[in-house]
N, C-alpha and C. Protein backbone atom coordinates (compact mmCIF):
# COMPACT_ATOMS: atom_id res chain seq x y z
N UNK A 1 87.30 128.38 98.48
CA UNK A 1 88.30 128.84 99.41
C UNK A 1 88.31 127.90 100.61
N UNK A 2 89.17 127.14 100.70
CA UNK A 2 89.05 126.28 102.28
C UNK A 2 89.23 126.97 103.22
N UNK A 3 88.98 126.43 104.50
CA UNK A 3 88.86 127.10 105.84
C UNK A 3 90.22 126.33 106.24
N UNK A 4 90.80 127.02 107.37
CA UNK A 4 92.23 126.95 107.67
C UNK A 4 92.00 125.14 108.40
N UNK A 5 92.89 124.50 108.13
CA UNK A 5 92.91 122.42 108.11
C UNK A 5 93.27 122.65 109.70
N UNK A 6 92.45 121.75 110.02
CA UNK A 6 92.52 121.31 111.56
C UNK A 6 92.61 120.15 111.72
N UNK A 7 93.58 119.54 112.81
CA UNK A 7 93.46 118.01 113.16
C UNK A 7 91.86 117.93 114.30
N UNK A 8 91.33 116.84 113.64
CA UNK A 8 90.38 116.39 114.72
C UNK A 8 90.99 116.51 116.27
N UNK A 9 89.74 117.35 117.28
CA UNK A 9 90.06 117.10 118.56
C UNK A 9 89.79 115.98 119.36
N UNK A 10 90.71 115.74 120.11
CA UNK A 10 90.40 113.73 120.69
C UNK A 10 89.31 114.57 121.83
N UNK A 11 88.34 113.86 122.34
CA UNK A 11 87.20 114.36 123.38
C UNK A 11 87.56 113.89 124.34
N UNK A 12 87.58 114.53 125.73
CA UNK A 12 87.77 113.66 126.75
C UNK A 12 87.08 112.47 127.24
N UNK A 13 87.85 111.51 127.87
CA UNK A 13 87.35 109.84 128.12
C UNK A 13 85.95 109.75 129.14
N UNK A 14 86.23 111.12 129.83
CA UNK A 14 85.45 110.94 130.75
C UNK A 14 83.95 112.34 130.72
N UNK A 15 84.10 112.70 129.94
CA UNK A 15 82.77 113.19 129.27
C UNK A 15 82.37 112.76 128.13
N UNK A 16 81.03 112.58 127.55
CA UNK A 16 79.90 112.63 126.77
C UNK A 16 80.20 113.65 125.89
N UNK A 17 80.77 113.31 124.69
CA UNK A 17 80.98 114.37 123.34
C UNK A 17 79.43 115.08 123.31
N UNK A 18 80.21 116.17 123.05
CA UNK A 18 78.69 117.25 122.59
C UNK A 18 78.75 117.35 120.97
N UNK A 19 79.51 117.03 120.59
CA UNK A 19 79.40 117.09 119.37
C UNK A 19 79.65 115.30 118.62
N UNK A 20 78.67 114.82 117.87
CA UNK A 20 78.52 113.19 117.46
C UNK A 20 79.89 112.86 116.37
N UNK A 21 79.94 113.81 115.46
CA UNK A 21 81.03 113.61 114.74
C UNK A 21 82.58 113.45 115.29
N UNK A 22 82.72 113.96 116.92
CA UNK A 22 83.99 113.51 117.07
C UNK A 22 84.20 112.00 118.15
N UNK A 23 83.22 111.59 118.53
CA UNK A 23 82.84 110.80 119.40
C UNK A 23 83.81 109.13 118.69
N UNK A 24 84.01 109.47 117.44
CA UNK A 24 84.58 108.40 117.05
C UNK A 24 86.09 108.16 116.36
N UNK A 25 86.72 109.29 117.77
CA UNK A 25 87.85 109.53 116.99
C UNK A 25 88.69 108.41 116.76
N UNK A 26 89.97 108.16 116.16
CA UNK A 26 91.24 107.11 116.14
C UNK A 26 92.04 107.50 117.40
N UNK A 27 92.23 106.40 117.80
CA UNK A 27 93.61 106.35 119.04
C UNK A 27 94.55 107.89 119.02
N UNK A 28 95.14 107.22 117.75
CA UNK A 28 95.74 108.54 117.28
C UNK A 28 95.48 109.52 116.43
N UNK A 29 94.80 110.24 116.60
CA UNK A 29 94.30 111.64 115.85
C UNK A 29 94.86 112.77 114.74
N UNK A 30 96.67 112.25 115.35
CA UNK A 30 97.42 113.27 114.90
C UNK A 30 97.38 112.20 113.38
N UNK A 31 97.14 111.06 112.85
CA UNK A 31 97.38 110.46 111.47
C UNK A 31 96.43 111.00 110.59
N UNK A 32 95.48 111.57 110.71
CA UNK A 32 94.44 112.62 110.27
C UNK A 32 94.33 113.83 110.22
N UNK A 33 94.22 114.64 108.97
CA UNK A 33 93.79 115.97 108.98
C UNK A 33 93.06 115.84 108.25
N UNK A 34 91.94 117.32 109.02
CA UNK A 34 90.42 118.11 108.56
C UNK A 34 90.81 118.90 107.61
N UNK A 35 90.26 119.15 106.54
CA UNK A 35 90.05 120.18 105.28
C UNK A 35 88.68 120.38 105.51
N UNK A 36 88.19 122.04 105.61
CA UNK A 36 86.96 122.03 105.03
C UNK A 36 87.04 123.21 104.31
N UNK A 37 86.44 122.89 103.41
CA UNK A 37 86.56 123.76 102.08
C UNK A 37 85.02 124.44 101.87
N UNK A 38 84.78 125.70 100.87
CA UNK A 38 83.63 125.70 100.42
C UNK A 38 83.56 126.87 99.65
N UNK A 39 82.37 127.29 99.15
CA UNK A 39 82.67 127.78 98.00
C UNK A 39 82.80 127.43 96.44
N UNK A 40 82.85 128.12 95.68
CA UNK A 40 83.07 127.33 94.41
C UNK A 40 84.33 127.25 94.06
N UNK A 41 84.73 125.91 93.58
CA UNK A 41 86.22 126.28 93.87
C UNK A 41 86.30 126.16 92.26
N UNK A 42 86.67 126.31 91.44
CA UNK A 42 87.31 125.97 90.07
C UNK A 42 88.67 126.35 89.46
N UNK A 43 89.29 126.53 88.11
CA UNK A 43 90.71 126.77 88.08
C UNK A 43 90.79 128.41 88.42
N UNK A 44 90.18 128.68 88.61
CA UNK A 44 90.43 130.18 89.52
C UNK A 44 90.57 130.40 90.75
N UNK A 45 89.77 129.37 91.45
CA UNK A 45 89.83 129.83 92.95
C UNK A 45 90.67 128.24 93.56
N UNK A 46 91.04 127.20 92.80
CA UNK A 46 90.97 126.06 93.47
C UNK A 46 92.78 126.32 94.37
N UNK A 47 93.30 127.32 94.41
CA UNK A 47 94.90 127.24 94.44
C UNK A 47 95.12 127.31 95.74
N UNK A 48 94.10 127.81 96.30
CA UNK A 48 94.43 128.07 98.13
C UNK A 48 94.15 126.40 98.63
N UNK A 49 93.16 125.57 98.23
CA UNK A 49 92.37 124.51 98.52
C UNK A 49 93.92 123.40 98.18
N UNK A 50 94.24 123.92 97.24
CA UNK A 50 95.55 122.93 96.41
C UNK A 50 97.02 122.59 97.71
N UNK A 51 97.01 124.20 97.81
CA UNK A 51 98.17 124.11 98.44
C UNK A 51 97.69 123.40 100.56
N UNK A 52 96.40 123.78 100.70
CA UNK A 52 96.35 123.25 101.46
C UNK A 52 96.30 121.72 101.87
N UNK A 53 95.62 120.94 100.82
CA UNK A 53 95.75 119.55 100.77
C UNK A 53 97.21 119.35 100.47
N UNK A 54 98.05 119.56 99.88
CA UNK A 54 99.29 119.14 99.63
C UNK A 54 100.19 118.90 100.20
N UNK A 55 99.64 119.98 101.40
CA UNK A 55 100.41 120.48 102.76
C UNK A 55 100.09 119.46 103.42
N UNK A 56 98.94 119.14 103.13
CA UNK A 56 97.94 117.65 104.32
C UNK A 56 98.52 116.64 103.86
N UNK A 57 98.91 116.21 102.50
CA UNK A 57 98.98 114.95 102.24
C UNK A 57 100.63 114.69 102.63
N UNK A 58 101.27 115.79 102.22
CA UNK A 58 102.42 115.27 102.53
C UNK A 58 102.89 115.42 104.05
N UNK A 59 102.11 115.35 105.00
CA UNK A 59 102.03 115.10 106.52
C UNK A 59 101.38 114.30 107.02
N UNK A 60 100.31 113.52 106.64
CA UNK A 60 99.37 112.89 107.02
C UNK A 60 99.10 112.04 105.72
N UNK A 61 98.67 110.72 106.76
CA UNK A 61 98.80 109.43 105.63
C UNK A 61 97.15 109.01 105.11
N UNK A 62 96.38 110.25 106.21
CA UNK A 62 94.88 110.39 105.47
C UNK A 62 94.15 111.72 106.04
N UNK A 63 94.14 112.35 104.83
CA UNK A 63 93.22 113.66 104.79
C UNK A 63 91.89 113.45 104.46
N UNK A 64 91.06 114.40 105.39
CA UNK A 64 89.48 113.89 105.42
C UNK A 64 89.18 115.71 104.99
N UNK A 65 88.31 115.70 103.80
CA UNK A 65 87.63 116.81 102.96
C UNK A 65 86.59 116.91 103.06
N UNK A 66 85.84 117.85 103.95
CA UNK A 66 84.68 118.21 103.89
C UNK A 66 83.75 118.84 102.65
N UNK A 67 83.19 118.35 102.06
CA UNK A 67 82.63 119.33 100.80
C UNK A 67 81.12 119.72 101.15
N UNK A 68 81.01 119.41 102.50
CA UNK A 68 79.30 119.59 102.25
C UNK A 68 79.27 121.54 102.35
N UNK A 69 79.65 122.10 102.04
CA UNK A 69 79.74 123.66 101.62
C UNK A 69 80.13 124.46 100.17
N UNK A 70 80.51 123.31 99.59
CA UNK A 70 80.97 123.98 98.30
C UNK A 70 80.01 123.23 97.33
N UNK A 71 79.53 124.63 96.84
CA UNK A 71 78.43 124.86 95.74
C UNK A 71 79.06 124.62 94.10
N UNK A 72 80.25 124.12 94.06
CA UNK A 72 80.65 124.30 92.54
C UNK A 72 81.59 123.54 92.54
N UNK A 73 82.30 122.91 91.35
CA UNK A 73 83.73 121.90 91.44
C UNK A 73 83.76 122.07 89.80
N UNK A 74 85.04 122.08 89.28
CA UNK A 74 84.81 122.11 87.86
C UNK A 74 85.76 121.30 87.58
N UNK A 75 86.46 120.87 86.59
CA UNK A 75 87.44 119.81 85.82
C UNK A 75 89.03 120.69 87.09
N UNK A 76 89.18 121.36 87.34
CA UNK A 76 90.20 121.95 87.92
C UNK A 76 90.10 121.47 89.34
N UNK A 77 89.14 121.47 90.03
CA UNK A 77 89.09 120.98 91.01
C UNK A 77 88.96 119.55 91.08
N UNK A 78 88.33 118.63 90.03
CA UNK A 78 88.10 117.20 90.11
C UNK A 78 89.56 116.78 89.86
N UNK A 79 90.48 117.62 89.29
CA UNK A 79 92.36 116.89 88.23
C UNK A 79 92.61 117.21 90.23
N UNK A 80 92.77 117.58 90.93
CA UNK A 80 93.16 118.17 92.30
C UNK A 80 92.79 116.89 93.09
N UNK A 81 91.56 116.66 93.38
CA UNK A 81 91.27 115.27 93.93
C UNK A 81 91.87 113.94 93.26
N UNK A 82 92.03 114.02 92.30
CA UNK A 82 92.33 112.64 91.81
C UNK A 82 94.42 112.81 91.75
N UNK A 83 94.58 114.03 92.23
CA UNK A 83 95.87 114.28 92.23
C UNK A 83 96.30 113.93 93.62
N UNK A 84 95.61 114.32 94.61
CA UNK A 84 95.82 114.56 95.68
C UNK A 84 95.66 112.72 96.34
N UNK A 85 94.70 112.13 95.72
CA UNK A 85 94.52 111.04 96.05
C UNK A 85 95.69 109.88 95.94
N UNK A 86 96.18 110.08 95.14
CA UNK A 86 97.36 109.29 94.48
C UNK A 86 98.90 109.81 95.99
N UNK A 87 98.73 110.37 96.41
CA UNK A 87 99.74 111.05 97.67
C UNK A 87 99.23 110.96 98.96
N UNK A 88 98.13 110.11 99.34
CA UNK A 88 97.85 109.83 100.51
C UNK A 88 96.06 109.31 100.70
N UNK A 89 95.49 108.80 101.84
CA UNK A 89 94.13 108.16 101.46
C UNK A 89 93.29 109.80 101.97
N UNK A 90 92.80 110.10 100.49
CA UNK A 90 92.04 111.03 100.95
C UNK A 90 90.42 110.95 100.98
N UNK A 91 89.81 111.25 101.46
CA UNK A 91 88.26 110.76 102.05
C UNK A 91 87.46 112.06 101.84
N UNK A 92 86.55 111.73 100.88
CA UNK A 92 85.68 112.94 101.09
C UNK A 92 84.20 113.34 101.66
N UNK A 93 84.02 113.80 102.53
CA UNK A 93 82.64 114.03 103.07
C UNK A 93 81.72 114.60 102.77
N UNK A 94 80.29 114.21 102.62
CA UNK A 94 79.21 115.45 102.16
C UNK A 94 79.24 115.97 101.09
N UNK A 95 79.41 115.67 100.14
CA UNK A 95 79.58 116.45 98.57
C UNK A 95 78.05 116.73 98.58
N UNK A 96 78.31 117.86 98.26
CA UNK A 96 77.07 118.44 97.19
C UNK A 96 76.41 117.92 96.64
N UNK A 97 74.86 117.94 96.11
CA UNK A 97 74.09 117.56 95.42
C UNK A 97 75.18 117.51 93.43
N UNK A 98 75.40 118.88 93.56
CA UNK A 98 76.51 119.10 92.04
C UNK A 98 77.73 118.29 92.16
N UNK A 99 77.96 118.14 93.34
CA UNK A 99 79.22 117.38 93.12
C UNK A 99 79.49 116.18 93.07
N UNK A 100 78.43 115.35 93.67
CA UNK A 100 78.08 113.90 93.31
C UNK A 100 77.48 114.00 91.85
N UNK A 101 77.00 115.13 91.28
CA UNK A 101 76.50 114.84 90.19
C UNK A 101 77.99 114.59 89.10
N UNK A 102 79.29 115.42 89.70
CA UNK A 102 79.99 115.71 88.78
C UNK A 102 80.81 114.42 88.77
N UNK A 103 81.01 113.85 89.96
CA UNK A 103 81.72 112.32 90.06
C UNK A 103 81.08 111.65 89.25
N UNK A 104 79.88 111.38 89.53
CA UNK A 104 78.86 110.68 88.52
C UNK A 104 79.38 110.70 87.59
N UNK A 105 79.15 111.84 86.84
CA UNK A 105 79.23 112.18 84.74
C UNK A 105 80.70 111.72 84.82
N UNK A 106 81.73 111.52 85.04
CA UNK A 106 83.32 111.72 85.23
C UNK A 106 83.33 110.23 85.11
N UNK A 107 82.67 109.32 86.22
CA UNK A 107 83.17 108.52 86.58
C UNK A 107 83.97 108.27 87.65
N UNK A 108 84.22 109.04 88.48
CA UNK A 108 85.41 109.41 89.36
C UNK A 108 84.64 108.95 90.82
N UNK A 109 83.05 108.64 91.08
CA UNK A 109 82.48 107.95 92.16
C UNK A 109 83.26 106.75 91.80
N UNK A 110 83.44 106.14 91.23
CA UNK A 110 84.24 104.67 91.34
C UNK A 110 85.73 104.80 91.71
N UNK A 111 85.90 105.97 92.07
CA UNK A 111 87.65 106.14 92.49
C UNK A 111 87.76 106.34 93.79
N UNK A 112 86.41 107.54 93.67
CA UNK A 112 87.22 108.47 95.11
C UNK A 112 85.97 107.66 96.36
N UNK A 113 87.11 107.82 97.52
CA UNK A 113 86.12 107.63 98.39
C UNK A 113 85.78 108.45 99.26
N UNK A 114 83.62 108.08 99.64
CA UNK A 114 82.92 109.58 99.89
C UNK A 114 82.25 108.80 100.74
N UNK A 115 82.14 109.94 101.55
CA UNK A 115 81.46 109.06 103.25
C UNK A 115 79.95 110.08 103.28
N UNK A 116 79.31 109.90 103.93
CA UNK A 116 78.13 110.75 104.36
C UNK A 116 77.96 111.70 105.69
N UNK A 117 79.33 110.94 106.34
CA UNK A 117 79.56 112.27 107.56
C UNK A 117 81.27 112.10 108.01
N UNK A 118 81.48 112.98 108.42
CA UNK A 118 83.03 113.00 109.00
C UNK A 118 83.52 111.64 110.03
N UNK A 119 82.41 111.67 110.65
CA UNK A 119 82.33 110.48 111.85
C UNK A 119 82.86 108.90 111.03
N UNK A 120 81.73 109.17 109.75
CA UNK A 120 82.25 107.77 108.72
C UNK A 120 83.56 107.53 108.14
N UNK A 121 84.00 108.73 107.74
CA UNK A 121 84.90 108.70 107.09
C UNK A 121 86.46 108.14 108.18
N UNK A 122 86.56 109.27 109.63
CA UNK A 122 87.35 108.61 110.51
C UNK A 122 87.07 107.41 110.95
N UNK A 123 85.73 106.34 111.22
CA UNK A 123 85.90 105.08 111.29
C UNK A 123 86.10 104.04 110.16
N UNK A 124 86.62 104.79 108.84
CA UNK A 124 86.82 104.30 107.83
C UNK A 124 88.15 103.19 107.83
N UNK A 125 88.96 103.60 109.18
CA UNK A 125 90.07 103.35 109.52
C UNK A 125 91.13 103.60 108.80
């Protein structure tokens, strides 16, 4: 079930981010949207997650996916990423121990691209 997509907040210039992951935002912020998802998503539950990236991609020319919360991904959710990818640069963060396992077996680590924190993924440019 994803959590409702937020654009990254820009931090002010003149304070010290309290939080490290936004400290490196883009100029422009609004070319980015947050997905964070979690849960197990598979062809049962993946439809809320679907319509929300779709919504992202076709507004934004790069959606950044948090996965470090979702415990499960099945062939329904992997056809979704590789769908979603093809409609805008989508970036995924933190996968799961299972879910790097599932790119792995797939093959699909050689497609998609996966950062190790949100911070990476927005200086991904």
């Amino acid at each position: 079930m994803p959590e409702p997509a937020e654009p990254p907040e820009q931090e002010p210039e003149d304070e010290t981010p309290a939080d490290p992951e936004r400290r490196a935002l883009p100029p422009d912020p609004s070319a980015m949207w947050l997905v964070r998802a979690f849960g197990e998503l598979d062809l049962d539950t993946v439809g809320g997650l679907r319509e929300e990236l779709e919504a992202a991609a076709a507004r934004y020319p790069v959606v950044i996916l948090d996965l470090s919360r979702v415990e499960f991904g099945d062939s329904g959710f992997l056809n979704l990423l590789i769908r979603v990818r093809t409609t805008t640069r989508l970036r995924l963060v933190a996968p799961t121990e299972s879910l790097r396992q599932l790119f792995a077996l797939t093959g699909t680590d050689t497609v998609l691209d996966v950062y190790a924190s949100i911070g990476e993924a927005i200086d991904a440019g």
